[in-house]
PDB file of N, CA and C in Angstrom:
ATOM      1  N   UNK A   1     -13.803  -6.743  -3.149  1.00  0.00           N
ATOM      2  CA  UNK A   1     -13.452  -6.442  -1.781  1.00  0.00           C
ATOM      3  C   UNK A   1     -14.741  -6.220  -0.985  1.00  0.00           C
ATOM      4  N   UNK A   2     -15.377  -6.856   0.075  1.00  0.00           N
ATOM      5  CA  UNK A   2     -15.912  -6.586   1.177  1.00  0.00           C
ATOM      6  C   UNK A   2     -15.981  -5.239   1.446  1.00  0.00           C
ATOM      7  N   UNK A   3     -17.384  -4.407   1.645  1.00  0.00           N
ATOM      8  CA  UNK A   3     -17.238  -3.578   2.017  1.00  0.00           C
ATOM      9  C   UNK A   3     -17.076  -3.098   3.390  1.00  0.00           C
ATOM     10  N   UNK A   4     -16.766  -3.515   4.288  1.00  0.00           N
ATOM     11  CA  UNK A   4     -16.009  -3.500   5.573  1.00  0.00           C
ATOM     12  C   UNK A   4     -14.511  -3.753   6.174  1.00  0.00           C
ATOM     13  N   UNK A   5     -14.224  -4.346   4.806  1.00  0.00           N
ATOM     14  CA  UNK A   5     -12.931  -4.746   4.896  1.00  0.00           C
ATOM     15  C   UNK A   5     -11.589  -3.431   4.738  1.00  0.00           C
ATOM     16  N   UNK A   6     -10.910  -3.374   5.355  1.00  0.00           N
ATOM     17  CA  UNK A   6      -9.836  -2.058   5.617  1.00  0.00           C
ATOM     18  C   UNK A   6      -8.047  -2.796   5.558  1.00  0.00           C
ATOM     19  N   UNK A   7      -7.486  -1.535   4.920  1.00  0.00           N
ATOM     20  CA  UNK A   7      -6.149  -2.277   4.752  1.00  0.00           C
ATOM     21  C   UNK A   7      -5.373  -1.804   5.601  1.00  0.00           C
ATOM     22  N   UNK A   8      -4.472  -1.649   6.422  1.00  0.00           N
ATOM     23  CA  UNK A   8      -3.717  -1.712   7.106  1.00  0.00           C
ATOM     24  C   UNK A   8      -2.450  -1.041   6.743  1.00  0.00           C
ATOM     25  N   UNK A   9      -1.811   0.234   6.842  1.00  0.00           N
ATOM     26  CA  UNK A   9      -0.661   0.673   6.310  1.00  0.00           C
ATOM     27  C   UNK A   9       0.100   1.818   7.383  1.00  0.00           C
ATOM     28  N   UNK A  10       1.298   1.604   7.118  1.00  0.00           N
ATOM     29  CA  UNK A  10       2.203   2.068   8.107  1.00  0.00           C
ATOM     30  C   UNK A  10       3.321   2.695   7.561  1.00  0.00           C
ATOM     31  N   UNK A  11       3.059   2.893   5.776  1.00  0.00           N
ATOM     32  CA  UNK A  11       3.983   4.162   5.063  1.00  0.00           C
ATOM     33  C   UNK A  11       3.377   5.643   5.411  1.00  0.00           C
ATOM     34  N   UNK A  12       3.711   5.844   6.202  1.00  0.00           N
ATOM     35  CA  UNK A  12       3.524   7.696   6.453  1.00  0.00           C
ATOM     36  C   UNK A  12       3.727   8.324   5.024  1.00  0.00           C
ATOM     37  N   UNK A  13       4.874   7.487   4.565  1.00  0.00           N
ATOM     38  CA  UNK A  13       4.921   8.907   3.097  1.00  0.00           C
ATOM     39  C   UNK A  13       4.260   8.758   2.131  1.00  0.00           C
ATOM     40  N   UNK A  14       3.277   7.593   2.068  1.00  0.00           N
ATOM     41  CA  UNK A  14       1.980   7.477   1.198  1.00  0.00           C
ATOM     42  C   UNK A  14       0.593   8.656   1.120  1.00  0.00           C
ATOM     43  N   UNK A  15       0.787   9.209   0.024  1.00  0.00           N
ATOM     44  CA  UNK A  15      -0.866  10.140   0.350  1.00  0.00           C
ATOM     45  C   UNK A  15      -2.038   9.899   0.521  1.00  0.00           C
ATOM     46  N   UNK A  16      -2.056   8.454   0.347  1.00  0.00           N
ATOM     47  CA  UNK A  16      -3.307   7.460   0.479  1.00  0.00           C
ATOM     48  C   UNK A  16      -3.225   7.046   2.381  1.00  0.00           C
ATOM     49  N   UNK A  17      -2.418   7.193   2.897  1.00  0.00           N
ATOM     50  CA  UNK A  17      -2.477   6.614   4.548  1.00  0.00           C
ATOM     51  C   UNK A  17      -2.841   7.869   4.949  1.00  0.00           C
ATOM     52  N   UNK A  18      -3.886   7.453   5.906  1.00  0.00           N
ATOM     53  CA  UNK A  18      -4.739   7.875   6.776  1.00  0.00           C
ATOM     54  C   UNK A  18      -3.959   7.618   8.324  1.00  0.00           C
ATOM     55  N   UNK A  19      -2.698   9.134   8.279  1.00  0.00           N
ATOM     56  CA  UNK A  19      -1.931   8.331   9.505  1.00  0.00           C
ATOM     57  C   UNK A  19      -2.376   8.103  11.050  1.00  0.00           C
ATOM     58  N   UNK A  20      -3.538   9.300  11.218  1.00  0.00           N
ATOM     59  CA  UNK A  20      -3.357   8.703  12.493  1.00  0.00           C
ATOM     60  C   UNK A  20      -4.416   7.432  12.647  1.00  0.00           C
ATOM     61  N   UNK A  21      -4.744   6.519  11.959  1.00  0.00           N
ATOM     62  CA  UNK A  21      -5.795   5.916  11.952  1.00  0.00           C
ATOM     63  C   UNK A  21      -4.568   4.606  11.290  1.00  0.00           C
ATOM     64  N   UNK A  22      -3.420   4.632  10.415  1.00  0.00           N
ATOM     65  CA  UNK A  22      -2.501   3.982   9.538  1.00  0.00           C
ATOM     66  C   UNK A  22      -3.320   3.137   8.521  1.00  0.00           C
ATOM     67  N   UNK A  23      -4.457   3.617   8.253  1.00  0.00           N
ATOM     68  CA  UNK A  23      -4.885   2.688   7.034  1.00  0.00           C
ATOM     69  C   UNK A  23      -5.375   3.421   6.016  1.00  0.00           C
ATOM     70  N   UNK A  24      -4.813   2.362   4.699  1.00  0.00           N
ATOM     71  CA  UNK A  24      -5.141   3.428   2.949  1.00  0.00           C
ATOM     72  C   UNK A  24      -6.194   3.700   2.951  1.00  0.00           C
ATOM     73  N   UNK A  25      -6.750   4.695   2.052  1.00  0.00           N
ATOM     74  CA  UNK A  25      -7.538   5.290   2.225  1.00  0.00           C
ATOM     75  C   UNK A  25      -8.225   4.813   0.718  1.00  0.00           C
ATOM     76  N   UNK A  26      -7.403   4.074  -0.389  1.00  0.00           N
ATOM     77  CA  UNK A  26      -8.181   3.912  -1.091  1.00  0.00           C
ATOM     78  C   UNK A  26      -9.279   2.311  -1.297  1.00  0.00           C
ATOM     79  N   UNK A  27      -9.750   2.398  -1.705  1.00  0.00           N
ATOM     80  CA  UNK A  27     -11.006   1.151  -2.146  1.00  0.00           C
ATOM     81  C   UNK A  27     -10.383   0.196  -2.528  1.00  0.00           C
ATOM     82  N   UNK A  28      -9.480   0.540  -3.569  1.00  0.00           N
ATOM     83  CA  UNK A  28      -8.278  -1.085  -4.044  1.00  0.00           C
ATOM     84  C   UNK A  28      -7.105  -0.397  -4.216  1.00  0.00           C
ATOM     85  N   UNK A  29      -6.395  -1.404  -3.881  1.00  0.00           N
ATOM     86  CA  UNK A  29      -4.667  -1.435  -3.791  1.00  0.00           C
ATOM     87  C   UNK A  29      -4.097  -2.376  -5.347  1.00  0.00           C
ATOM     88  N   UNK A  30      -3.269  -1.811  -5.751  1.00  0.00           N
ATOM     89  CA  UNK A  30      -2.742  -2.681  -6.305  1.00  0.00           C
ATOM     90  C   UNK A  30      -1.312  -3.900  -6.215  1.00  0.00           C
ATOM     91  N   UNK A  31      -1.220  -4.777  -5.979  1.00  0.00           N
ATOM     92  CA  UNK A  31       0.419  -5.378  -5.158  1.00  0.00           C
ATOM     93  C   UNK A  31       0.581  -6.047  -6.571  1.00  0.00           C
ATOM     94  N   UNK A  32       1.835  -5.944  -6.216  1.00  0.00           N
ATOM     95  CA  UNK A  32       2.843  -6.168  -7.253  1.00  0.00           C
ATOM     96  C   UNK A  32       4.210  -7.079  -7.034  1.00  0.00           C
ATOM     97  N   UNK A  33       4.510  -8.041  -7.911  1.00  0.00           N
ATOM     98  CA  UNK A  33       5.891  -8.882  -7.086  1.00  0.00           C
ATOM     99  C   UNK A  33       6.752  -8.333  -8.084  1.00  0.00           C
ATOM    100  N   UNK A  34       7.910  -8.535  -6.624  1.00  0.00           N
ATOM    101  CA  UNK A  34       9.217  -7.721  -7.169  1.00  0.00           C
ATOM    102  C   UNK A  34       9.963  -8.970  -8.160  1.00  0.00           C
ATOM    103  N   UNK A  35      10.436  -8.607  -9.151  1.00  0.00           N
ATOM    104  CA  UNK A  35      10.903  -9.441 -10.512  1.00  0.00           C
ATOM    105  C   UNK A  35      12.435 -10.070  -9.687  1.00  0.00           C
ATOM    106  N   UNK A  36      12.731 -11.169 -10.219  1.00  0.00           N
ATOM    107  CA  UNK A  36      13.971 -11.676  -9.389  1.00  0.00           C
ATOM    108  C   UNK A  36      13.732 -12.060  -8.040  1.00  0.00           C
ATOM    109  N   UNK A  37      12.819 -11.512  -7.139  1.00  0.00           N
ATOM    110  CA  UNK A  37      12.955 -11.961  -5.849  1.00  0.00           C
ATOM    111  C   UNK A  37      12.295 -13.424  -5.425  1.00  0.00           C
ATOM    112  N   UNK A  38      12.877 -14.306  -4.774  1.00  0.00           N
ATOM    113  CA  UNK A  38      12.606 -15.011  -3.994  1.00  0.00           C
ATOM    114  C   UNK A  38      12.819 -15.742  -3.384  1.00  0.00           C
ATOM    115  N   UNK A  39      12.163 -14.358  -2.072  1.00  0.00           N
ATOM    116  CA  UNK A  39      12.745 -14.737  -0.665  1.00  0.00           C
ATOM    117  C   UNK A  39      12.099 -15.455   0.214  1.00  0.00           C
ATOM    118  N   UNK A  40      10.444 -15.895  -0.042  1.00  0.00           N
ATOM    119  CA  UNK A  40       9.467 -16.309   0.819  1.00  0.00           C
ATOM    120  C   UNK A  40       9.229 -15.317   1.471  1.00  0.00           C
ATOM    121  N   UNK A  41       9.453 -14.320   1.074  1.00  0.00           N
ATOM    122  CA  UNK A  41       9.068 -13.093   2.966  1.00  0.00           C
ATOM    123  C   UNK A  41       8.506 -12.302   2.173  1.00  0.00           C
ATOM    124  N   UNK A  42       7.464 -11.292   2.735  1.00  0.00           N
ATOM    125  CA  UNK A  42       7.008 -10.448   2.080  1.00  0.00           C
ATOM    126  C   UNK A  42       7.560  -9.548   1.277  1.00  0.00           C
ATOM    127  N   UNK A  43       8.930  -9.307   1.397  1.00  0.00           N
ATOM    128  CA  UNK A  43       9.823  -8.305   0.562  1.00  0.00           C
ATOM    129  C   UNK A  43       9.700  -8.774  -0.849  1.00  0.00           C
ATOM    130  N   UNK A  44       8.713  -9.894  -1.624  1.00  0.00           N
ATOM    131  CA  UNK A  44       8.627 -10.921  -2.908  1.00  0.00           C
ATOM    132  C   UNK A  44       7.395  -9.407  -3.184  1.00  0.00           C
ATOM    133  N   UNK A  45       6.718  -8.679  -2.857  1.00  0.00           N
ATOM    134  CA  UNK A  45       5.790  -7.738  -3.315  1.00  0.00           C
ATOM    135  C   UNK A  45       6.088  -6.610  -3.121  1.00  0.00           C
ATOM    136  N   UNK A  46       5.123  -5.417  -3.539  1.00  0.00           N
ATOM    137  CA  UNK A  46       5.097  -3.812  -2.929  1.00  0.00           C
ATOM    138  C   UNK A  46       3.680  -3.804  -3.046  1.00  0.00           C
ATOM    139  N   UNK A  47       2.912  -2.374  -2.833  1.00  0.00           N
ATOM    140  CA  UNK A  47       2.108  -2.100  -3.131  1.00  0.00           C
ATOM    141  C   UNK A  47       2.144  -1.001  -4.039  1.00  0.00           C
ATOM    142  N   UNK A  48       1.938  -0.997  -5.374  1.00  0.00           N
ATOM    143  CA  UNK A  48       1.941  -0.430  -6.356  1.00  0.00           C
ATOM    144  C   UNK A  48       1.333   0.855  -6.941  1.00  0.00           C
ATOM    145  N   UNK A  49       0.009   0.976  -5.554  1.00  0.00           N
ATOM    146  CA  UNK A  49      -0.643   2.080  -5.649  1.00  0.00           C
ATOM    147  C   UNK A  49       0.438   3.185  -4.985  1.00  0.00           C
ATOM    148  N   UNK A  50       1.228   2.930  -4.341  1.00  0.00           N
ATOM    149  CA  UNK A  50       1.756   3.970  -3.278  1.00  0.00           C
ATOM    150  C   UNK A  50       1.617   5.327  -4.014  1.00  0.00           C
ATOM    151  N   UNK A  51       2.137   5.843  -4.198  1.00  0.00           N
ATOM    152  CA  UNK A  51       2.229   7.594  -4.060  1.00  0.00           C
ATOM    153  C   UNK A  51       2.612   8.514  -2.908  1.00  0.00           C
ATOM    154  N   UNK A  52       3.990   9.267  -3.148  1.00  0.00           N
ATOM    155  CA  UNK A  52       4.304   9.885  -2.098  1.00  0.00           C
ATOM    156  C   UNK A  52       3.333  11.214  -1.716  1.00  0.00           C
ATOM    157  N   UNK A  53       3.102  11.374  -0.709  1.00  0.00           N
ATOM    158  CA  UNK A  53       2.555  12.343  -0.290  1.00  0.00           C
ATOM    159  C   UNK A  53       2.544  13.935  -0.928  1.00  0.00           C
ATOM    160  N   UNK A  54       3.883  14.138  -1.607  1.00  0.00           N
ATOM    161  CA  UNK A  54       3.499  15.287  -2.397  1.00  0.00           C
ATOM    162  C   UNK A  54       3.537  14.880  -3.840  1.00  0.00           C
ATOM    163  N   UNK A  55       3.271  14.211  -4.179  1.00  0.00           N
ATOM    164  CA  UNK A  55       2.878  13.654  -5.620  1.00  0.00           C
ATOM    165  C   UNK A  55       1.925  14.832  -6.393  1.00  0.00           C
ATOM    166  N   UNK A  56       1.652  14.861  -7.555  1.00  0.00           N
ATOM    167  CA  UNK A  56       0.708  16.158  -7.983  1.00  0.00           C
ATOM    168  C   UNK A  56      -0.376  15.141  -8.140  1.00  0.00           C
ATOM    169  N   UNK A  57      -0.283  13.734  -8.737  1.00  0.00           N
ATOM    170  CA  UNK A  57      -1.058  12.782  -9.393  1.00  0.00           C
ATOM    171  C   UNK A  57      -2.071  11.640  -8.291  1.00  0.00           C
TER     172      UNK A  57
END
């Protein structure tokens, strides 16, 4: 990854989003495709790093 390069996120309930700014906060993301899906639309992934905001981990 580019070190200038920034990701873009708009899950508030992630502990990694930086909300008022909406972008993760970590260095790498991991995405992941959803098994069975395909739809052509982005709903075919997630991002795998997520973590809810009160997570202990």
């Amino acid at each position: 990854m580019e070190k200038n390069q920034k990701i873009g996120c708009t899950v508030t309930s992630c502990k990694y989003n930086d909300k008022p700014y909406q972008q993760c906060q970590l260095e790498q993301i991991i995405v992941t495709p959803i098994q069975g899906c395909d739809t052509k639309q982005p709903d075919e992934s997630m991002c795998s790093s997520y973590k809810h905001e009160n997570s202990k981990k």
